[in-house]
PDB file of N, CA and C in Angstrom:
ATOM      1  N   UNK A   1       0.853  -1.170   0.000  1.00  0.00           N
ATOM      2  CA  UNK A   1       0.000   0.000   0.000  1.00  0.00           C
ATOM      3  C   UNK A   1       0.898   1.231   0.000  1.00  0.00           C
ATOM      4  N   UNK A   2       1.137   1.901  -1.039  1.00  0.00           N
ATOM      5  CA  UNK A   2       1.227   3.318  -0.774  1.00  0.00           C
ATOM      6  C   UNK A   2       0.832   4.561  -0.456  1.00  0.00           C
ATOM      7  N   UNK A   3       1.428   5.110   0.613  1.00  0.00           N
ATOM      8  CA  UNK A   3       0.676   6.239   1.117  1.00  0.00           C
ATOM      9  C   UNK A   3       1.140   8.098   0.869  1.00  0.00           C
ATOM     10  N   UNK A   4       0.628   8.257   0.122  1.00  0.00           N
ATOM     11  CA  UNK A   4       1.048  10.005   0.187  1.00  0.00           C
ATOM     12  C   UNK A   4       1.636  10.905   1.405  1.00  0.00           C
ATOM     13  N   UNK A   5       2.516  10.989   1.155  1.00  0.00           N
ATOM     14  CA  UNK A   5       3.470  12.122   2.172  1.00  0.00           C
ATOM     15  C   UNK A   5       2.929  13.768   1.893  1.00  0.00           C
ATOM     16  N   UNK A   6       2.160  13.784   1.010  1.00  0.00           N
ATOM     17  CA  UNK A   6       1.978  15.380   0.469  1.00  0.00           C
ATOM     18  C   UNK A   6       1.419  16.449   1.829  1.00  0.00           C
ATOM     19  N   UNK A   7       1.367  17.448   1.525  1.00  0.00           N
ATOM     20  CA  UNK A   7       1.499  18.247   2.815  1.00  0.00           C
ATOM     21  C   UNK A   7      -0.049  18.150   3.287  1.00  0.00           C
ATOM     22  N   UNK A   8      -0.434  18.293   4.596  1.00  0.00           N
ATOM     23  CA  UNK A   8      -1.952  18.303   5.462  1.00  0.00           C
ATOM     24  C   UNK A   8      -2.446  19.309   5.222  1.00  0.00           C
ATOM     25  N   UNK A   9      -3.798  19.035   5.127  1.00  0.00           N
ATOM     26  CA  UNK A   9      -4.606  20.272   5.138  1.00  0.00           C
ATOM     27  C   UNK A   9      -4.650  21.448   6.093  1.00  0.00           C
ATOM     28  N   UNK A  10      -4.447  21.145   7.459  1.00  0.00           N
ATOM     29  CA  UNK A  10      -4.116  21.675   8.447  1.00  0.00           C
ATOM     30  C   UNK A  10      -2.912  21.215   9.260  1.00  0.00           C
ATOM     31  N   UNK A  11      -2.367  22.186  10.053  1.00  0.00           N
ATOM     32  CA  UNK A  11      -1.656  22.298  10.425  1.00  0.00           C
ATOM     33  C   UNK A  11      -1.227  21.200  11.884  1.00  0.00           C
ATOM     34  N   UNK A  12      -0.488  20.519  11.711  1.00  0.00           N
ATOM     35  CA  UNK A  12      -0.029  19.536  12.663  1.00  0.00           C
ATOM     36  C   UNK A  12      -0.182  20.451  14.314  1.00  0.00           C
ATOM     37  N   UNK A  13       0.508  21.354  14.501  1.00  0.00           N
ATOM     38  CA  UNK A  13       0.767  21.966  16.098  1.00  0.00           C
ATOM     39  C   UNK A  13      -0.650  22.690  16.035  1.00  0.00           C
ATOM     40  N   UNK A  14      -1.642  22.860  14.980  1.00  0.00           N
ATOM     41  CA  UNK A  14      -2.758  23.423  15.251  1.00  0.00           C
ATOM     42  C   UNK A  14      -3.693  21.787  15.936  1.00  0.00           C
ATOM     43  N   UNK A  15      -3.849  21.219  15.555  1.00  0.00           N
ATOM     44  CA  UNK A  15      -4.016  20.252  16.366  1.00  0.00           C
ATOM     45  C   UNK A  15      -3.892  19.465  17.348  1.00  0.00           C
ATOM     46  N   UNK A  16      -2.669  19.625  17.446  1.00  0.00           N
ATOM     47  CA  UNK A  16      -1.798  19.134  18.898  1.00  0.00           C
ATOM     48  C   UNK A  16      -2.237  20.328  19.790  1.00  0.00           C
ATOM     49  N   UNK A  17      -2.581  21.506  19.549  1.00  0.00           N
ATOM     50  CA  UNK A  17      -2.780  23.069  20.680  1.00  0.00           C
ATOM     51  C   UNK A  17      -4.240  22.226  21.038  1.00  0.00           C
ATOM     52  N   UNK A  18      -5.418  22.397  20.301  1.00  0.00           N
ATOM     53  CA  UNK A  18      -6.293  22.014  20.583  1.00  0.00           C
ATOM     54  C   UNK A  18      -6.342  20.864  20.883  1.00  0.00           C
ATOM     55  N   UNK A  19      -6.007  19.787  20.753  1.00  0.00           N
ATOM     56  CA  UNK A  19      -5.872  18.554  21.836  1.00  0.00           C
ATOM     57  C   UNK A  19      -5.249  18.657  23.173  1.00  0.00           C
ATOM     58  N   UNK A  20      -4.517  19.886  23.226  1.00  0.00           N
ATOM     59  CA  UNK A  20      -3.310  20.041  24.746  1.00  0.00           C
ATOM     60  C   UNK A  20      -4.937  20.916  25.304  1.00  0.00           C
ATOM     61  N   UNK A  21      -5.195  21.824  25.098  1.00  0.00           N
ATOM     62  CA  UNK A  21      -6.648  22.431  25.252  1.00  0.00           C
ATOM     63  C   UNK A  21      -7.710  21.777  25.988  1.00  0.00           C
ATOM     64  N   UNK A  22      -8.023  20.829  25.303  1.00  0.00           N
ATOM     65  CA  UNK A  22      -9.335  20.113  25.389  1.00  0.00           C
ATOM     66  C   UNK A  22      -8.725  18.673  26.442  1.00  0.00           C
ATOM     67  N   UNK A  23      -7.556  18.769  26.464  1.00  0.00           N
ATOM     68  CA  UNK A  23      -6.951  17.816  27.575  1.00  0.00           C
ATOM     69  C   UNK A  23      -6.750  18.370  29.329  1.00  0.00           C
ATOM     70  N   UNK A  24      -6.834  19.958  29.603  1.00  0.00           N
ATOM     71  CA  UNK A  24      -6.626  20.372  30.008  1.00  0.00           C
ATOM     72  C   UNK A  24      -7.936  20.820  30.375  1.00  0.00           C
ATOM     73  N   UNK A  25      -9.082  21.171  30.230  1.00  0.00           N
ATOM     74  CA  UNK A  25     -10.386  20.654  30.307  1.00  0.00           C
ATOM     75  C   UNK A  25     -10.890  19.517  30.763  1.00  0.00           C
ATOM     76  N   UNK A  26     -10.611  18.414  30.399  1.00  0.00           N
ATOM     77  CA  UNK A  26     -10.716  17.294  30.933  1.00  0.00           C
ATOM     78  C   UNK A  26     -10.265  17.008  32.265  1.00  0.00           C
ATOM     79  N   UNK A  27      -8.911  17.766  32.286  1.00  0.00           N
ATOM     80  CA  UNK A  27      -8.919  17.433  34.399  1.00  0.00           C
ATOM     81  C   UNK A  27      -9.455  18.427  34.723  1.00  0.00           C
ATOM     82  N   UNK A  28      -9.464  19.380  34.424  1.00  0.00           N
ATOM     83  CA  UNK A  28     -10.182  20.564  35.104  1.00  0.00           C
ATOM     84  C   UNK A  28     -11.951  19.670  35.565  1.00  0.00           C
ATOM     85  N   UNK A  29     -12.111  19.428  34.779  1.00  0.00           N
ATOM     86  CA  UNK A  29     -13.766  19.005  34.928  1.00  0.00           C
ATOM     87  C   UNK A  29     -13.535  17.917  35.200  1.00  0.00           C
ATOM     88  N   UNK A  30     -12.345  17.311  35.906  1.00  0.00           N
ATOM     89  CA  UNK A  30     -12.530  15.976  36.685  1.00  0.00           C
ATOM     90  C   UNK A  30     -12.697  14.568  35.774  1.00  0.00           C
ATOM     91  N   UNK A  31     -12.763  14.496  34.360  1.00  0.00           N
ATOM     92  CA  UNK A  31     -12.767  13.902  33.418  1.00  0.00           C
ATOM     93  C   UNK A  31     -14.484  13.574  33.141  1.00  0.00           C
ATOM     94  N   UNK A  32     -14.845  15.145  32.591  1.00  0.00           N
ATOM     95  CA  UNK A  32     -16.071  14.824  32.567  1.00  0.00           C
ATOM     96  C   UNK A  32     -16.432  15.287  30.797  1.00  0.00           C
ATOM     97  N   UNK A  33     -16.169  13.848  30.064  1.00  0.00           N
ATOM     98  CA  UNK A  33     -16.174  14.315  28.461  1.00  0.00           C
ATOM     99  C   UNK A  33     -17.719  15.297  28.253  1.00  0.00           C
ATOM    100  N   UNK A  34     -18.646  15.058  29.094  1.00  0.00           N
ATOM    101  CA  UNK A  34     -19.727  16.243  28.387  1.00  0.00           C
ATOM    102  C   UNK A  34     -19.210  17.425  28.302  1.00  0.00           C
ATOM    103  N   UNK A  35     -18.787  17.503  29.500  1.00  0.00           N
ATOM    104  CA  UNK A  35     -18.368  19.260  29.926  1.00  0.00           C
ATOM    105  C   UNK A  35     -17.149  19.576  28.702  1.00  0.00           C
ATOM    106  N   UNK A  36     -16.380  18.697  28.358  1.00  0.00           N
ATOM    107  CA  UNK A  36     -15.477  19.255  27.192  1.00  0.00           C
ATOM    108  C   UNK A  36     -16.253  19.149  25.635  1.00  0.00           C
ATOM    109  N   UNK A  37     -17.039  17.949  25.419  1.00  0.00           N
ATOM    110  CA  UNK A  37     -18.205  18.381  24.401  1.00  0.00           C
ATOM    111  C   UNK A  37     -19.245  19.458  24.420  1.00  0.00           C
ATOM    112  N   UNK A  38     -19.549  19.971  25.370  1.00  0.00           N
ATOM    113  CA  UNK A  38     -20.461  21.043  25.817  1.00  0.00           C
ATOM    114  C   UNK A  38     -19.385  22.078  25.419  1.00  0.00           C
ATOM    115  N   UNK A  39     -18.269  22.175  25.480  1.00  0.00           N
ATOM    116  CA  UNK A  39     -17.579  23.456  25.221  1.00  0.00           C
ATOM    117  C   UNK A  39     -16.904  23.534  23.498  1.00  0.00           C
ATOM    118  N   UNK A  40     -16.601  22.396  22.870  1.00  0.00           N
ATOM    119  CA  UNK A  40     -15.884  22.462  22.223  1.00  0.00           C
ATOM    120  C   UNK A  40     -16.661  21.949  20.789  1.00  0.00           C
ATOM    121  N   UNK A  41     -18.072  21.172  20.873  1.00  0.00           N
ATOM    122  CA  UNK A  41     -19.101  21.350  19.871  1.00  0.00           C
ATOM    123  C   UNK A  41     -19.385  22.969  19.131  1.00  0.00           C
ATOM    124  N   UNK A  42     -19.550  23.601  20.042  1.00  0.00           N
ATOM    125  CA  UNK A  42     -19.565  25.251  19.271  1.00  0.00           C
ATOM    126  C   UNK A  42     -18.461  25.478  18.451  1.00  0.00           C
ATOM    127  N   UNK A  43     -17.606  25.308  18.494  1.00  0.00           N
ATOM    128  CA  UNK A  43     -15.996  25.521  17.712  1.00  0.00           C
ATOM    129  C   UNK A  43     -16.027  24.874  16.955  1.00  0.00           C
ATOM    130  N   UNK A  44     -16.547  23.721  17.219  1.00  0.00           N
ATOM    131  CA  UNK A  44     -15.860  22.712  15.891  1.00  0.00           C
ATOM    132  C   UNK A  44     -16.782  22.449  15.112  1.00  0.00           C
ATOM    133  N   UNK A  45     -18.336  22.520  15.519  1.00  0.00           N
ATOM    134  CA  UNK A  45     -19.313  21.622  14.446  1.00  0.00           C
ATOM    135  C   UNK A  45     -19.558  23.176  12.934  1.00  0.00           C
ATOM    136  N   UNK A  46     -18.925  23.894  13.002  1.00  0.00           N
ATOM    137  CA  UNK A  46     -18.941  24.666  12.028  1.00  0.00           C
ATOM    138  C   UNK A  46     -17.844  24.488  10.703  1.00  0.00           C
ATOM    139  N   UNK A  47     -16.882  23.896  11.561  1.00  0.00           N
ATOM    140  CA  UNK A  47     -15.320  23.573  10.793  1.00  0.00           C
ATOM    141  C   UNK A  47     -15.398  21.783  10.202  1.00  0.00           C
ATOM    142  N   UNK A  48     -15.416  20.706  11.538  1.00  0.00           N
ATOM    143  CA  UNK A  48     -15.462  19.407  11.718  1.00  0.00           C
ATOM    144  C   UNK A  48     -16.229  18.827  11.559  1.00  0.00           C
ATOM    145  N   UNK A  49     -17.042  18.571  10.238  1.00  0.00           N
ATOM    146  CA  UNK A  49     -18.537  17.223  10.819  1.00  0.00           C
ATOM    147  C   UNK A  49     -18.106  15.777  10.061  1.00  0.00           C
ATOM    148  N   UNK A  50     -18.701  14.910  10.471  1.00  0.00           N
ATOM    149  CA  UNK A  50     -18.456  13.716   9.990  1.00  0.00           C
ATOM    150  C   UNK A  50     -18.176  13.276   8.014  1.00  0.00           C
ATOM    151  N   UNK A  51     -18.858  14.188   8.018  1.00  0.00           N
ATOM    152  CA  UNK A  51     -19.356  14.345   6.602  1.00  0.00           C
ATOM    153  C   UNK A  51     -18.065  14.744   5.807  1.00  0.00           C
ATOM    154  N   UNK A  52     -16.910  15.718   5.949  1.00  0.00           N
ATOM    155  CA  UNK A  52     -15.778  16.489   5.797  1.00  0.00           C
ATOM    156  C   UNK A  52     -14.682  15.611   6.428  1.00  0.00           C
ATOM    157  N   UNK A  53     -14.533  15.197   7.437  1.00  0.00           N
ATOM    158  CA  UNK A  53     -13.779  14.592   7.788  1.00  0.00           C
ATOM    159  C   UNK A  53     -12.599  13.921   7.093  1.00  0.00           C
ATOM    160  N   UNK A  54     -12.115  13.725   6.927  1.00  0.00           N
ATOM    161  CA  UNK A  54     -10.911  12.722   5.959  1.00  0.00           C
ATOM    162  C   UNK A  54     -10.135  12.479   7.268  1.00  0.00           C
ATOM    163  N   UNK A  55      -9.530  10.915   7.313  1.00  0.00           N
ATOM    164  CA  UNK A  55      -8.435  10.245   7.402  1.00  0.00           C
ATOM    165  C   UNK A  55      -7.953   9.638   6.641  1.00  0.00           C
ATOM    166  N   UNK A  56      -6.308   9.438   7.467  1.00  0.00           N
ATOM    167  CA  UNK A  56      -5.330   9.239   6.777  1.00  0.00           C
ATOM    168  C   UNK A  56      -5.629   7.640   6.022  1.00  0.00           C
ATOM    169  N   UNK A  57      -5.473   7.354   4.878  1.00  0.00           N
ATOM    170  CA  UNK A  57      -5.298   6.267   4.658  1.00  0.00           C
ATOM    171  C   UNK A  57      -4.822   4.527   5.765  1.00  0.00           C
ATOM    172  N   UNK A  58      -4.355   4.822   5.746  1.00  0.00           N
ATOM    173  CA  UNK A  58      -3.748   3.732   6.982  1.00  0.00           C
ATOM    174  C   UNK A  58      -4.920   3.909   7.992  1.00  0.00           C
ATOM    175  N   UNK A  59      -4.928   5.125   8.556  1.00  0.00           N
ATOM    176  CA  UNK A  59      -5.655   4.941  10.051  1.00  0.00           C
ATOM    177  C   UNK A  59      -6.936   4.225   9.363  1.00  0.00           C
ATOM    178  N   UNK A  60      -8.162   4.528   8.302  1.00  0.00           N
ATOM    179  CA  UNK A  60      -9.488   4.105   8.070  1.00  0.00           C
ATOM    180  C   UNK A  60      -9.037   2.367   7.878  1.00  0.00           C
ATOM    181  N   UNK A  61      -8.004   2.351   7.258  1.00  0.00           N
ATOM    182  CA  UNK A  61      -7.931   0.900   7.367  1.00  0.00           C
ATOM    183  C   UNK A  61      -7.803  -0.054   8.404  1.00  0.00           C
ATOM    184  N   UNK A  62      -6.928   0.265   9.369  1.00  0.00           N
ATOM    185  CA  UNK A  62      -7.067  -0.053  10.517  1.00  0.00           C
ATOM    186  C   UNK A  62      -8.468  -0.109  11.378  1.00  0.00           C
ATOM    187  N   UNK A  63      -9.154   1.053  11.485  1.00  0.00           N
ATOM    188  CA  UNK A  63     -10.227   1.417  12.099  1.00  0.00           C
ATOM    189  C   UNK A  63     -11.289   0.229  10.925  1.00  0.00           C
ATOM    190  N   UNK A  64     -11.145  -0.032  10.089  1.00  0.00           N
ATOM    191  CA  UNK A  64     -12.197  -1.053   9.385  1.00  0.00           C
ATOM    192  C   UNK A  64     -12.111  -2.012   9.381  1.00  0.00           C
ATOM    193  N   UNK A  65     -10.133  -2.766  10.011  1.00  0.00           N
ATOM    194  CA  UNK A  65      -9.943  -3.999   9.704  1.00  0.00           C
ATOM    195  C   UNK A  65     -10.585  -4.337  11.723  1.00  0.00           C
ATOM    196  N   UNK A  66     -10.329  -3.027  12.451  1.00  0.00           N
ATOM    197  CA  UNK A  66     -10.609  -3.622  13.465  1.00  0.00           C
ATOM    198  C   UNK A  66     -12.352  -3.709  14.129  1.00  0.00           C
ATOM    199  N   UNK A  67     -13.065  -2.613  13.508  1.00  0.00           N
ATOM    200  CA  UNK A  67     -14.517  -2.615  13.336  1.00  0.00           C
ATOM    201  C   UNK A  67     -14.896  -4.318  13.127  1.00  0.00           C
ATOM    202  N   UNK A  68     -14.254  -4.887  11.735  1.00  0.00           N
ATOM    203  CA  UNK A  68     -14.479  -6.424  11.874  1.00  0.00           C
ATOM    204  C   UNK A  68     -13.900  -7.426  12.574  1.00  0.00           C
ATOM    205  N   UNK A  69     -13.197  -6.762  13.584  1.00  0.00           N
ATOM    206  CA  UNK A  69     -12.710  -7.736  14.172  1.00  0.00           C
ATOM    207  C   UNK A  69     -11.511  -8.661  13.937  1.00  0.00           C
ATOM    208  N   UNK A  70     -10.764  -7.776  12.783  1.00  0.00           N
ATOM    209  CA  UNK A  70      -9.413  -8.350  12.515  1.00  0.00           C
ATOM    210  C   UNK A  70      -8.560  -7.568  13.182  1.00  0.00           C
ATOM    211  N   UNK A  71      -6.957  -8.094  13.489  1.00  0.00           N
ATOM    212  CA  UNK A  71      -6.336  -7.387  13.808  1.00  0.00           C
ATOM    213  C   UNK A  71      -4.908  -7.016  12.913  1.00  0.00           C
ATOM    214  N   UNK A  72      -4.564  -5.558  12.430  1.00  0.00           N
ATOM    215  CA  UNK A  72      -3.882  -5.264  11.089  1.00  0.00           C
ATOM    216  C   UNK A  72      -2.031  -5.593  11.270  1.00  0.00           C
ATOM    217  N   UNK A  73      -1.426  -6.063  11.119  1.00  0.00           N
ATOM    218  CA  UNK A  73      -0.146  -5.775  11.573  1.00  0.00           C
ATOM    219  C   UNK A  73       0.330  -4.951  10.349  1.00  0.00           C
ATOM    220  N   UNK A  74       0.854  -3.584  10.768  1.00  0.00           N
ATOM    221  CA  UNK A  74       1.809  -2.864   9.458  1.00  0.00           C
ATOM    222  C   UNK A  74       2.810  -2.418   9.725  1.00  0.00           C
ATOM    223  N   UNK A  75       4.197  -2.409   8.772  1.00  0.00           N
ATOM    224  CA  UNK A  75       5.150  -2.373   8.800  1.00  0.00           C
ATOM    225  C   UNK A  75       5.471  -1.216   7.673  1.00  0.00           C
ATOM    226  N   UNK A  76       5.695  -0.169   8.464  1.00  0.00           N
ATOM    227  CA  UNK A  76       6.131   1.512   7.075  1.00  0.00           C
ATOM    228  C   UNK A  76       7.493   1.870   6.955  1.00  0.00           C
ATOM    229  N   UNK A  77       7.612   2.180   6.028  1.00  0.00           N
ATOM    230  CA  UNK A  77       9.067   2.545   5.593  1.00  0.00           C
ATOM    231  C   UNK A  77       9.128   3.796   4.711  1.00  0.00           C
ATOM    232  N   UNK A  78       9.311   4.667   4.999  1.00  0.00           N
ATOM    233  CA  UNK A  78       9.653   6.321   4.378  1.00  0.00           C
ATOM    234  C   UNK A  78      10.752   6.151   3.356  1.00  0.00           C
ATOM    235  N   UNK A  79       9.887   6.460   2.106  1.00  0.00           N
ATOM    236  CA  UNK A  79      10.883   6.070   0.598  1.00  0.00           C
ATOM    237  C   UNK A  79      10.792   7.060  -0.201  1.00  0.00           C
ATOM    238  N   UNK A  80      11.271   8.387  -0.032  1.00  0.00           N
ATOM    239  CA  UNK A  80      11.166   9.947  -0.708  1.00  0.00           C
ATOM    240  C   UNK A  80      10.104  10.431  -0.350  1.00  0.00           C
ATOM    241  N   UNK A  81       9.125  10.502  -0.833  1.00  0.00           N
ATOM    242  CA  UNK A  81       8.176  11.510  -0.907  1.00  0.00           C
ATOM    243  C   UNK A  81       7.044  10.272  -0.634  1.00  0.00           C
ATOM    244  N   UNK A  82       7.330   9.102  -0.330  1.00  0.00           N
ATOM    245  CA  UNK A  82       5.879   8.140  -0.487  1.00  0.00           C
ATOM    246  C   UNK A  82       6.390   6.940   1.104  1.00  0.00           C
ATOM    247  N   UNK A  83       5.335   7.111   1.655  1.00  0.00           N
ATOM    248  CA  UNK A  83       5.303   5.916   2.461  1.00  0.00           C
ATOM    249  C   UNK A  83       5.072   4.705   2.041  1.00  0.00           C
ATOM    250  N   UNK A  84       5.720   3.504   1.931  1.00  0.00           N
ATOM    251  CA  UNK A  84       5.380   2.054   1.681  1.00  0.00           C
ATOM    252  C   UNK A  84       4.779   1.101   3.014  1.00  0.00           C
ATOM    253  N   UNK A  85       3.217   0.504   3.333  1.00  0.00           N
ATOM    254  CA  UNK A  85       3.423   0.217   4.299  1.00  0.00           C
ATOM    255  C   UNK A  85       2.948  -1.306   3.714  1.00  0.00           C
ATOM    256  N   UNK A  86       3.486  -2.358   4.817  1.00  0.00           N
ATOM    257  CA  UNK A  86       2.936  -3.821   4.678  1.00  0.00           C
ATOM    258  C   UNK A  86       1.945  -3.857   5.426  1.00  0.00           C
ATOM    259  N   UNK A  87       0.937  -4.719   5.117  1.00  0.00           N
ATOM    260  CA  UNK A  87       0.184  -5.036   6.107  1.00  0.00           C
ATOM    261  C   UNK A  87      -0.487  -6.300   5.865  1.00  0.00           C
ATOM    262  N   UNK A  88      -0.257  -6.789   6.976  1.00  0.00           N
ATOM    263  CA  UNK A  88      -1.111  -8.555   7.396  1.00  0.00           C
ATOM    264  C   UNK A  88      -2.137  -8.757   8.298  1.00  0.00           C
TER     265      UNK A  88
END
């Protein structure tokens, strides 16, 4: 399987801020995921809906091989501009 290295739509540390964010929320509120969905649905359901969404190649595969109940083993290797990954 080859995977595209080409650049993200968004920004890597813009994501990592808002995950450090919304992690930091979470103890605050004692680990109470409403209270960080209650805050962070306004922000995002204008930008983020299911519908728009894209993942990375690899991850949907994973997430589908394990939905059925398989489990994926992959092995990646960075080859210029293209990821090569195995998977069993």
């Amino acid at each position: 399987m080859l995977l595209s290295n080409g650049p993200s739509k968004v920004p890597k540390v813009l994501g990592e801020m808002v995950e450090s964010i919304a992690s930091a929320i979470l103890i605050d509120t004692k680990l109470d995921l409403d209270k960080v969905w209650e805050i962070f649905e306004p922000l995002l359901s204008p930008i983020a809906t299911p519908e728009n969404l894209e993942l990375p190649p690899l991850r949907e595969l994973t997430e589908l091989c394990s939905h059925h109940g398989y489990f994926l083993n992959t092995t990646c290797t960075n080859e210029g501009d293209m990821y090569v990954c195995c998977c069993s």
